[in-house]
C-alpha atoms as a PDB file:
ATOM      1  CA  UNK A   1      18.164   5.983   3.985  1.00  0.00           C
ATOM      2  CA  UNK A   2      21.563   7.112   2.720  1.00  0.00           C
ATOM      3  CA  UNK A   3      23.159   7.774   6.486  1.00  0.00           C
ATOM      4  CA  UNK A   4      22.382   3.663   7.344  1.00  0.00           C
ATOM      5  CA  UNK A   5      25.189   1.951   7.334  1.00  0.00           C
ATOM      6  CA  UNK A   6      25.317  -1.368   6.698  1.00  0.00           C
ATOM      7  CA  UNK A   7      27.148  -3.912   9.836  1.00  0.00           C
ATOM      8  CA  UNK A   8      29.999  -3.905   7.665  1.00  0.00           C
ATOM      9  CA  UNK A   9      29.976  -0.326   7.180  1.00  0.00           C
ATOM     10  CA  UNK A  10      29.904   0.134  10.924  1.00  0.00           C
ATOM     11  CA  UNK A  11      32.360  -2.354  12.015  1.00  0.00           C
ATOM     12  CA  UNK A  12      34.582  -0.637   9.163  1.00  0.00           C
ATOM     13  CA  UNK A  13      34.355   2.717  10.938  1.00  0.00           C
ATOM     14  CA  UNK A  14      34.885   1.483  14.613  1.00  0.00           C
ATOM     15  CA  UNK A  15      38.634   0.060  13.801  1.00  0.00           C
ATOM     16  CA  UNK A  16      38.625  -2.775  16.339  1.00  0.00           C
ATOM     17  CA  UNK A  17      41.302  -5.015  17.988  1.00  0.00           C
ATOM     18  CA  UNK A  18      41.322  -8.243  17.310  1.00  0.00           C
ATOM     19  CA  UNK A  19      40.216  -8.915  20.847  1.00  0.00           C
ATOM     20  CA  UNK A  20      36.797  -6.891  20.613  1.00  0.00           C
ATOM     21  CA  UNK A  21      36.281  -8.874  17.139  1.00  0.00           C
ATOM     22  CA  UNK A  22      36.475 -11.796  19.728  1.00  0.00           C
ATOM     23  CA  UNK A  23      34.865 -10.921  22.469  1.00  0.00           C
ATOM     24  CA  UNK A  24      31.669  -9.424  19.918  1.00  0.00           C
ATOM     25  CA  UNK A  25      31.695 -12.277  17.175  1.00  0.00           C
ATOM     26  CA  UNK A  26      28.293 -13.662  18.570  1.00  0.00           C
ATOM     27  CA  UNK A  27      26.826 -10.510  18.185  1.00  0.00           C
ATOM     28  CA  UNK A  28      28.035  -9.211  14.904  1.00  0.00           C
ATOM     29  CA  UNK A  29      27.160 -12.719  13.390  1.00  0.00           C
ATOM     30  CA  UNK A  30      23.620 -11.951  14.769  1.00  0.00           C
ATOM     31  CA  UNK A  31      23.691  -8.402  13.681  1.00  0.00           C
ATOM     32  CA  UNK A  32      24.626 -10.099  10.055  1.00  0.00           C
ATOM     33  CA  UNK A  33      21.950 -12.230  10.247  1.00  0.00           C
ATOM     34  CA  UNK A  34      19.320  -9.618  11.229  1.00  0.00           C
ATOM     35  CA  UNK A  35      20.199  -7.238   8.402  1.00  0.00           C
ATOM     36  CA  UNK A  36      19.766 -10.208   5.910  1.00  0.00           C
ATOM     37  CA  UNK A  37      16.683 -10.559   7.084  1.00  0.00           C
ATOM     38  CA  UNK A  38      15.767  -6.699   7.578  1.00  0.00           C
ATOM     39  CA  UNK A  39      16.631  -6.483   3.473  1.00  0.00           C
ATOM     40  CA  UNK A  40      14.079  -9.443   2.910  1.00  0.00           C
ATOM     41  CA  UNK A  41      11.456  -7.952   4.686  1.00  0.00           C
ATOM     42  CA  UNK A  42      12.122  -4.556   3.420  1.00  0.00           C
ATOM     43  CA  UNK A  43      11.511  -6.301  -0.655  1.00  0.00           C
ATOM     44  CA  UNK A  44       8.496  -8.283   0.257  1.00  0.00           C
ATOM     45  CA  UNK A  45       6.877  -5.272   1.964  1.00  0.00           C
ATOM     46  CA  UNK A  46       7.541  -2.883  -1.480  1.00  0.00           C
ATOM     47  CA  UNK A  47       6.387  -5.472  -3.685  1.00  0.00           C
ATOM     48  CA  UNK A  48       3.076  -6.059  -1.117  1.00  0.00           C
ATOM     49  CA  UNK A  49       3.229  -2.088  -1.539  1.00  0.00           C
ATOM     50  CA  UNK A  50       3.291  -2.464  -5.304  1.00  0.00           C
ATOM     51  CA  UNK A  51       0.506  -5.571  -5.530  1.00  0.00           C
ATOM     52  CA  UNK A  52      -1.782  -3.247  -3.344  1.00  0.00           C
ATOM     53  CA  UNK A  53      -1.148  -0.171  -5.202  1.00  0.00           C
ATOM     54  CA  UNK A  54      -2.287  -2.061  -8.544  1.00  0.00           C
ATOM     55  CA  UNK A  55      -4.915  -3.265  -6.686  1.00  0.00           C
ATOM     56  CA  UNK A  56      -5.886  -0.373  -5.218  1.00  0.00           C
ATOM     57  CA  UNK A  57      -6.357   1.563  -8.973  1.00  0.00           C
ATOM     58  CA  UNK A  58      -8.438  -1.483  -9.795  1.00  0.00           C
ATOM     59  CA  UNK A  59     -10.928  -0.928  -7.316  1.00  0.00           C
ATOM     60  CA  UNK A  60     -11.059   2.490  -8.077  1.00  0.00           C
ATOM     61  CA  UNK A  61     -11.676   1.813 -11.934  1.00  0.00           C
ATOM     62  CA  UNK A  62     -14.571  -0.323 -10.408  1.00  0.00           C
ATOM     63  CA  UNK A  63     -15.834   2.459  -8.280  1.00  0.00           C
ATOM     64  CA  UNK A  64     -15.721   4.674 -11.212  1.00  0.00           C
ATOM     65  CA  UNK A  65     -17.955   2.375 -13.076  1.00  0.00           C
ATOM     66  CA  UNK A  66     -20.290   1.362 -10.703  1.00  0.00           C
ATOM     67  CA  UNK A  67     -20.892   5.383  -9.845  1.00  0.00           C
ATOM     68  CA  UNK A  68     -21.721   5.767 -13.594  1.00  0.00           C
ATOM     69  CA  UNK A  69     -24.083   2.651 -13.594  1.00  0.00           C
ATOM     70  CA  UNK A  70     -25.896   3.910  -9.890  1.00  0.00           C
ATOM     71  CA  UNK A  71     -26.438   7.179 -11.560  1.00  0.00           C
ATOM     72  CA  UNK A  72     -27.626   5.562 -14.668  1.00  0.00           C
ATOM     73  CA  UNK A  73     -29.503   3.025 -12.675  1.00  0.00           C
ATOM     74  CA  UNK A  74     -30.933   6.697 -10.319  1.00  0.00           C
ATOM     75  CA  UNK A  75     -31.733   8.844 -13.293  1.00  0.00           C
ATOM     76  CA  UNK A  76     -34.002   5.435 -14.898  1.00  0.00           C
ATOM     77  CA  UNK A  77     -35.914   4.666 -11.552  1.00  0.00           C
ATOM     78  CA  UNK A  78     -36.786   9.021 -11.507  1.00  0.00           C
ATOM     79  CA  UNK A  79     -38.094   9.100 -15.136  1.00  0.00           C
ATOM     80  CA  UNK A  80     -40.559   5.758 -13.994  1.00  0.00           C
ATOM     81  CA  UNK A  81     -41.044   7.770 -10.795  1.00  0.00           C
ATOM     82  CA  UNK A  82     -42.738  10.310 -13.361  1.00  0.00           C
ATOM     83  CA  UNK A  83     -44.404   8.099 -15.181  1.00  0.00           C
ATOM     84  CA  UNK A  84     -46.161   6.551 -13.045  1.00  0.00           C
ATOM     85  CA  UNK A  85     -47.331  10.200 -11.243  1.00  0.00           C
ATOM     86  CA  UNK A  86     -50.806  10.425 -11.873  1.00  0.00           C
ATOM     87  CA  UNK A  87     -52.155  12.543 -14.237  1.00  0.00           C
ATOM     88  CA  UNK A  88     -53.465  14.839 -11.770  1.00  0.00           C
ATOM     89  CA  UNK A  89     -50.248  15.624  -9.585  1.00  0.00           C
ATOM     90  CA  UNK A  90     -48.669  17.490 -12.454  1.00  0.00           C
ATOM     91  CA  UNK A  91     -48.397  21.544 -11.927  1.00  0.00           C
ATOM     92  CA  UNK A  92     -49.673  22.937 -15.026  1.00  0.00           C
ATOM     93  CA  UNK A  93     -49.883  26.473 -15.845  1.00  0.00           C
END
């Protein structure tokens, strides 16, 4: 965001009489006041982005584990499966 420039910035670059300064004072104080308020938004939305970015690698950290405890949990209920197979449902050779 390099090429925004600030109100300031702006008014800086258009050079203008004292009578436009006049006749636009309402609106540049309003322009002020919306690019105060622009910057707060713009730090609460990268720290949300931060807070849900931590949060986000916590869930997957759960996701990881719970995987690993399913297929733990899978692999358990498959070798009771087999147990309890009767005797005569076994392929022999």
């Amino acid at each position: 965001m390099s090429n925004v420039m600030t109100v300031d910035e702006l008014l800086a670059s258009k050079n203008l009489t004292r009578e436009e300064w006049e006749l636009h004072k309402d609106l540049i104080e309003d322009c002020r006041k919306n690019e105060v308020r622009i910057n707060e938004c713009c730090a609460t939305t990268r720290e949300n982005i931060e807070k849900m970015a931590g949060i986000l690698d916590a869930i997957s950290v759960k996701m990881v584990a719970l995987s690993v405890a399913l297929e733990t949990v899978i692999g358990e209920a498959e070798e009771v499966s087999l147990r309890m197979l009767p005797e005569h449902k076994f392929f022999r050779e």
